[in-house]
N, C-alpha and C. Protein backbone atom coordinates (compact mmCIF):
# COMPACT_ATOMS: atom_id res chain seq x y z
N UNK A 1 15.27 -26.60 -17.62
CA UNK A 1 15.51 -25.41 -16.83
C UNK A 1 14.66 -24.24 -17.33
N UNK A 2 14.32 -24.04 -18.56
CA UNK A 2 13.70 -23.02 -19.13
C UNK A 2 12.26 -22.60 -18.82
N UNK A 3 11.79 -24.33 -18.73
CA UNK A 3 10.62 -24.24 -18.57
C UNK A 3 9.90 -24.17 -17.18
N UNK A 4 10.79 -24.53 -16.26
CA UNK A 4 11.08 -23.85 -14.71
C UNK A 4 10.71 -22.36 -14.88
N UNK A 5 11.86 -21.62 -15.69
CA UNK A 5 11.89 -20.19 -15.58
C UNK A 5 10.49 -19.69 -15.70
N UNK A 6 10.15 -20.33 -17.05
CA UNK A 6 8.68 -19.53 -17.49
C UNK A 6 7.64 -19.85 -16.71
N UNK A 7 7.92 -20.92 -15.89
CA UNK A 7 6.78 -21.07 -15.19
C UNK A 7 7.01 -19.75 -13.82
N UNK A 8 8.04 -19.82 -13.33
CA UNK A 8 7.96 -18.71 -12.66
C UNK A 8 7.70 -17.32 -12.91
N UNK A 9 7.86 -17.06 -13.89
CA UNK A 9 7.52 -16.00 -14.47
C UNK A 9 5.97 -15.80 -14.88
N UNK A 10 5.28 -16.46 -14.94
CA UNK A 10 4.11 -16.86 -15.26
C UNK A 10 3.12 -16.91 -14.23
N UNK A 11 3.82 -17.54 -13.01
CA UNK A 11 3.13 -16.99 -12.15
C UNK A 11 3.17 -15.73 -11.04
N UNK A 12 4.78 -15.57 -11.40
CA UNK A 12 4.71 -14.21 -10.83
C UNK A 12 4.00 -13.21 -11.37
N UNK A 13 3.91 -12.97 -13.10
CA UNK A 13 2.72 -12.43 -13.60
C UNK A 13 0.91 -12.21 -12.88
N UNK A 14 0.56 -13.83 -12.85
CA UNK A 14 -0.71 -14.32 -12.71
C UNK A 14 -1.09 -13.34 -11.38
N UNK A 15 0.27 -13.31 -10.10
CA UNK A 15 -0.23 -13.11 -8.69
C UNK A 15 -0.29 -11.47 -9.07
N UNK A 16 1.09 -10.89 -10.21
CA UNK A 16 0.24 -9.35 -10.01
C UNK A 16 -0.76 -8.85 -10.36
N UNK A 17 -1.10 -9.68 -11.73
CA UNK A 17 -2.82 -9.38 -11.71
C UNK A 17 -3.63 -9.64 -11.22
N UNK A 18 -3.43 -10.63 -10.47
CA UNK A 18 -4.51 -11.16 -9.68
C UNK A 18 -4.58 -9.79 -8.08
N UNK A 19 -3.40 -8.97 -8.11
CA UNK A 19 -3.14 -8.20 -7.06
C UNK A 19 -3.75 -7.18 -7.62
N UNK A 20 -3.24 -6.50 -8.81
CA UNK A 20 -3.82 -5.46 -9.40
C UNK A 20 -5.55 -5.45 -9.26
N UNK A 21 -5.89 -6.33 -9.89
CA UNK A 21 -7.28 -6.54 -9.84
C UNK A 21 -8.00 -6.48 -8.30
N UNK A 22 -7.74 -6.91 -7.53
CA UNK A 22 -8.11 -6.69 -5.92
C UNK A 22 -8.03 -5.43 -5.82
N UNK A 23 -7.15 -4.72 -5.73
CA UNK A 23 -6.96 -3.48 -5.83
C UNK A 23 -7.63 -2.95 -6.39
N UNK A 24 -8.01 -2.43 -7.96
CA UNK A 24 -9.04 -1.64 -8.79
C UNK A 24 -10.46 -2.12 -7.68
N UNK A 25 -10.55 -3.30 -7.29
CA UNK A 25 -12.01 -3.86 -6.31
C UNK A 25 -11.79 -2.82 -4.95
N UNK A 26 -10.94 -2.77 -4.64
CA UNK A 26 -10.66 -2.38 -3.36
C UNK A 26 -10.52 -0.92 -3.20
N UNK A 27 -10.45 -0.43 -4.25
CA UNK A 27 -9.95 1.31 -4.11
C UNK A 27 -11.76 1.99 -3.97
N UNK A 28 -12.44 1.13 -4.38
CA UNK A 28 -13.82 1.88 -4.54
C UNK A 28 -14.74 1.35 -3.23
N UNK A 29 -14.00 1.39 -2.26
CA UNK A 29 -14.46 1.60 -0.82
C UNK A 29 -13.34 2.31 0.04
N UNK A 30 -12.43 2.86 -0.32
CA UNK A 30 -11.41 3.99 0.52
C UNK A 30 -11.29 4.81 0.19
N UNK A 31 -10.73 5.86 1.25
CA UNK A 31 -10.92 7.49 0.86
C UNK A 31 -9.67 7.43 0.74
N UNK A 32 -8.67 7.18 1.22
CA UNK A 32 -7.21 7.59 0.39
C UNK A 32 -6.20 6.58 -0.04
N UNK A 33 -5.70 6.94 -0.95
CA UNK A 33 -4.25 6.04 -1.71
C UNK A 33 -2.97 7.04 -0.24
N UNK A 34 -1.87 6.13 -0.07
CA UNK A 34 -1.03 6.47 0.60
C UNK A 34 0.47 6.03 0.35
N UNK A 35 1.38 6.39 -0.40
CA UNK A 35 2.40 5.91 -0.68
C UNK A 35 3.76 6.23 -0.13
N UNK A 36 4.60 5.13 0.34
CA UNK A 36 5.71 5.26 0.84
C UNK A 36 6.69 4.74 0.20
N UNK A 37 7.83 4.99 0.06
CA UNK A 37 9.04 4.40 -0.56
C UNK A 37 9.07 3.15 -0.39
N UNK A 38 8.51 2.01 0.60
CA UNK A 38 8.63 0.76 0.49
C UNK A 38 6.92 0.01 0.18
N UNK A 39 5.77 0.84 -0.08
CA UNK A 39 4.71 0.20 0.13
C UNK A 39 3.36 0.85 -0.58
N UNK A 40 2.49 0.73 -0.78
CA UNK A 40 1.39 1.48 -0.84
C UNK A 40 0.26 0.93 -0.47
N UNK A 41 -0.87 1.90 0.48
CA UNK A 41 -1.83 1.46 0.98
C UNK A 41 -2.94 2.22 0.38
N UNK A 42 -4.30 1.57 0.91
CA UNK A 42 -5.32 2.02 0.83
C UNK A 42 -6.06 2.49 2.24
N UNK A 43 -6.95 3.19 2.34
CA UNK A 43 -7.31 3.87 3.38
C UNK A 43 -8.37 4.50 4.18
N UNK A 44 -8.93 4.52 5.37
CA UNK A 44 -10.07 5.75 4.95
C UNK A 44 -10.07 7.09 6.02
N UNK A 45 -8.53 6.87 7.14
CA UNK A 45 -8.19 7.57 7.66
C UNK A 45 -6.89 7.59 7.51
N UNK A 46 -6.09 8.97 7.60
CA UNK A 46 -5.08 9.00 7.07
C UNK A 46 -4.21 10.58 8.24
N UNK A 47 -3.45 10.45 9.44
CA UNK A 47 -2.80 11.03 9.90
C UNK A 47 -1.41 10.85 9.88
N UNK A 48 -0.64 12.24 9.40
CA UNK A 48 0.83 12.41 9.28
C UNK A 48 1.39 13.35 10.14
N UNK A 49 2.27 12.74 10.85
CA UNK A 49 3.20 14.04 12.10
C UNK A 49 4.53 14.00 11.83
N UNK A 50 5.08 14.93 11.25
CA UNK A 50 6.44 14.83 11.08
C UNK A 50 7.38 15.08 12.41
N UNK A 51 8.27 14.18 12.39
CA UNK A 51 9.20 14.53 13.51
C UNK A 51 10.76 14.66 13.07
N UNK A 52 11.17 15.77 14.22
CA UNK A 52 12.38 15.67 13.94
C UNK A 52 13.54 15.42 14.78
N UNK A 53 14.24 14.41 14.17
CA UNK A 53 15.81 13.38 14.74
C UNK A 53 16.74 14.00 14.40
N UNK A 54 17.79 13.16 14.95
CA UNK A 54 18.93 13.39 14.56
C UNK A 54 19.62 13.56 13.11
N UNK A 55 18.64 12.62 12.37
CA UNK A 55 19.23 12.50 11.08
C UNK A 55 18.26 13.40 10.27
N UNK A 56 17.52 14.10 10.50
CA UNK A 56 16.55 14.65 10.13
C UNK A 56 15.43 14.77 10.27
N UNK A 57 14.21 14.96 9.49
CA UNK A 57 12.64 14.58 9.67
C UNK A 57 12.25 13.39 9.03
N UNK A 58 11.38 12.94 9.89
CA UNK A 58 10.66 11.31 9.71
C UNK A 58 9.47 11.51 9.82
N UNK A 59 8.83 11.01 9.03
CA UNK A 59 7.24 10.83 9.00
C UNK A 59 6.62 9.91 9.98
N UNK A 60 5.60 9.85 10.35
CA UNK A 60 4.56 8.85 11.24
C UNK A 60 3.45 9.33 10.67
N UNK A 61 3.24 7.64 9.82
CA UNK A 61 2.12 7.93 9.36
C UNK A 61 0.75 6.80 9.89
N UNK A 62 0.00 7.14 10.41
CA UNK A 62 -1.27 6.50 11.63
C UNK A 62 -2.04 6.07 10.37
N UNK A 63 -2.86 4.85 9.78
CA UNK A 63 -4.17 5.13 8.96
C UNK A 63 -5.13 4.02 9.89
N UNK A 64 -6.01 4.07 9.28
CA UNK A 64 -7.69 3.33 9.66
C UNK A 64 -8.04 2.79 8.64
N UNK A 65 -8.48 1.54 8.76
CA UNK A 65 -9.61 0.48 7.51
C UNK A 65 -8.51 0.26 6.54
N UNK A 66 -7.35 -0.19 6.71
CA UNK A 66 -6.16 0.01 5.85
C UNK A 66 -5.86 -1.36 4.99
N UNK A 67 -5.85 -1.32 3.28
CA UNK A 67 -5.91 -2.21 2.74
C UNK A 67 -4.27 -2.10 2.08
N UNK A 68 -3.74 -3.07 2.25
CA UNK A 68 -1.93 -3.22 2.04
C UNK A 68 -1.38 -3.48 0.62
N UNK A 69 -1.27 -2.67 -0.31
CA UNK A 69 -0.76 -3.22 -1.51
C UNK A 69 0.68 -4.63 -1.54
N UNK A 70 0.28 -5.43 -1.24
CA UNK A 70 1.68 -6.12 -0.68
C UNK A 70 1.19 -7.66 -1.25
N UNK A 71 1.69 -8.16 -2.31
CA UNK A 71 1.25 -9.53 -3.03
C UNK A 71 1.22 -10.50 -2.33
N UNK A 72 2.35 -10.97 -1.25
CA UNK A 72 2.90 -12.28 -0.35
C UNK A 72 2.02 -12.21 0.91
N UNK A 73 1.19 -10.73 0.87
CA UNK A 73 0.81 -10.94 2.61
C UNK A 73 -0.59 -11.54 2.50
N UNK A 74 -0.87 -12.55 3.59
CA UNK A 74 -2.34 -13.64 3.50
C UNK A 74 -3.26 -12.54 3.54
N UNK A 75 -2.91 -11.55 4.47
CA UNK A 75 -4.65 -10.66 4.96
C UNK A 75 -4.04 -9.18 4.89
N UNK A 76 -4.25 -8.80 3.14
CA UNK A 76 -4.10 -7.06 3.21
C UNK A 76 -5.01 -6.61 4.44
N UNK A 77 -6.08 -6.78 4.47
CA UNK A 77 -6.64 -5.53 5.22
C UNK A 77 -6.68 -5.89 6.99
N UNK A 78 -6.14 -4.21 7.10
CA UNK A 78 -5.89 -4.17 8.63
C UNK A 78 -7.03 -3.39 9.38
N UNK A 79 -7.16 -3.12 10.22
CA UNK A 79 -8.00 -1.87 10.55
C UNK A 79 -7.05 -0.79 11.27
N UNK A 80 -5.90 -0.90 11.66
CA UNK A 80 -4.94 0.20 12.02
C UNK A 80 -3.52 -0.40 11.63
N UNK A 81 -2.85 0.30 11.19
CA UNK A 81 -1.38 0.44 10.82
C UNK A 81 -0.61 1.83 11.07
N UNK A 82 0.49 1.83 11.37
CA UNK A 82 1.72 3.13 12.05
C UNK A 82 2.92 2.34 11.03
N UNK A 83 2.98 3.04 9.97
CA UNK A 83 4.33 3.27 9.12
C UNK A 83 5.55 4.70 9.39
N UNK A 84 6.71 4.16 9.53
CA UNK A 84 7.59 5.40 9.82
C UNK A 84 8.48 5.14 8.32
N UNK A 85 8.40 6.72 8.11
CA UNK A 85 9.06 6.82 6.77
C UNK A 85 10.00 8.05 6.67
N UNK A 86 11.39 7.69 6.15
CA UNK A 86 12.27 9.14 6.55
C UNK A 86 12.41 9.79 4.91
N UNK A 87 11.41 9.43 4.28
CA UNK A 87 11.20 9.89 2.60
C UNK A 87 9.53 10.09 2.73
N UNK A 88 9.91 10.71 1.02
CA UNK A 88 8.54 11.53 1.60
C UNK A 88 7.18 10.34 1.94
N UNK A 89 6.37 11.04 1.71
CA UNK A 89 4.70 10.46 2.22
C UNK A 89 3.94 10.97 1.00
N UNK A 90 3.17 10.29 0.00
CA UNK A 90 2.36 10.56 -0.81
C UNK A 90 1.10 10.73 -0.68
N UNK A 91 0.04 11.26 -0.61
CA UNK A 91 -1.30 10.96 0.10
C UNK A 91 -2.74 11.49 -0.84
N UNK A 92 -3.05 10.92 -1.32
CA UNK A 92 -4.09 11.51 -2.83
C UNK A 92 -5.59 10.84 -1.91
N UNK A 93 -6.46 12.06 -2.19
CA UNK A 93 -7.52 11.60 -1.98
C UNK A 93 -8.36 11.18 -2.52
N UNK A 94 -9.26 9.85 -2.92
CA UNK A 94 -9.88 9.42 -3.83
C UNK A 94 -11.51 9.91 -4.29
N UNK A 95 -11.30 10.20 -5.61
CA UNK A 95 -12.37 10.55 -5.77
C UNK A 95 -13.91 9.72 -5.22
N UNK A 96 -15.00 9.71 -4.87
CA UNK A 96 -16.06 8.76 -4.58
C UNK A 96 -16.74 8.57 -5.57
N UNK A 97 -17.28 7.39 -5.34
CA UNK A 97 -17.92 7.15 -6.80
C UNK A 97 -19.82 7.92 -6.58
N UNK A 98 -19.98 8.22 -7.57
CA UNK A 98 -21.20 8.35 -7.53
C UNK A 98 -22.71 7.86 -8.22
């Protein structure tokens, strides 16, 4: 049983570095990091409209060329994604390399 465990553990390790690492590859072709309470993306267009409901204000957030921090999904990169988020919206713009 143990050695079950560690193997899972081992590779759940392997896939976040192997995620991390895509990522450090991937950030040095987008203009913005974008973070939501369930996700974080990469980016190179980035529109936010807040609206307001019943329960309060909700974000809509629109991006372009959008790369998905998300380990399980086959194909991070999208070219459009619409996330609704009723917490905040993080949005840093990346420095370019020069």
């Amino acid at each position: 049983m143990m050695d079950s465990i560690d193997e899972l553990d081992m590779y759940e390790a392997e896939k976040r570095l192997a995620l991390y690492n895509e990522y450090r590859d991937a950030a040095r072709v987008f203009t913005y990091y974008v973070e939501t309470e369930l996700r974080a993306y990469l980016a190179n267009g980035v529109t936010v409209t807040p609206h307001a409901g019943e329960g309060g204000v909700f974000f809509e957030v629109q991006m372009t060329d959008v790369w998905i921090y998300e380990a399980e999904r086959l194909n991070r990169f999208v070219p459009e994604a619409t996330v609704w988020a009723v917490t905040d919206v993080h949005i840093q713009r990346l420095k370019a390399e020069e």
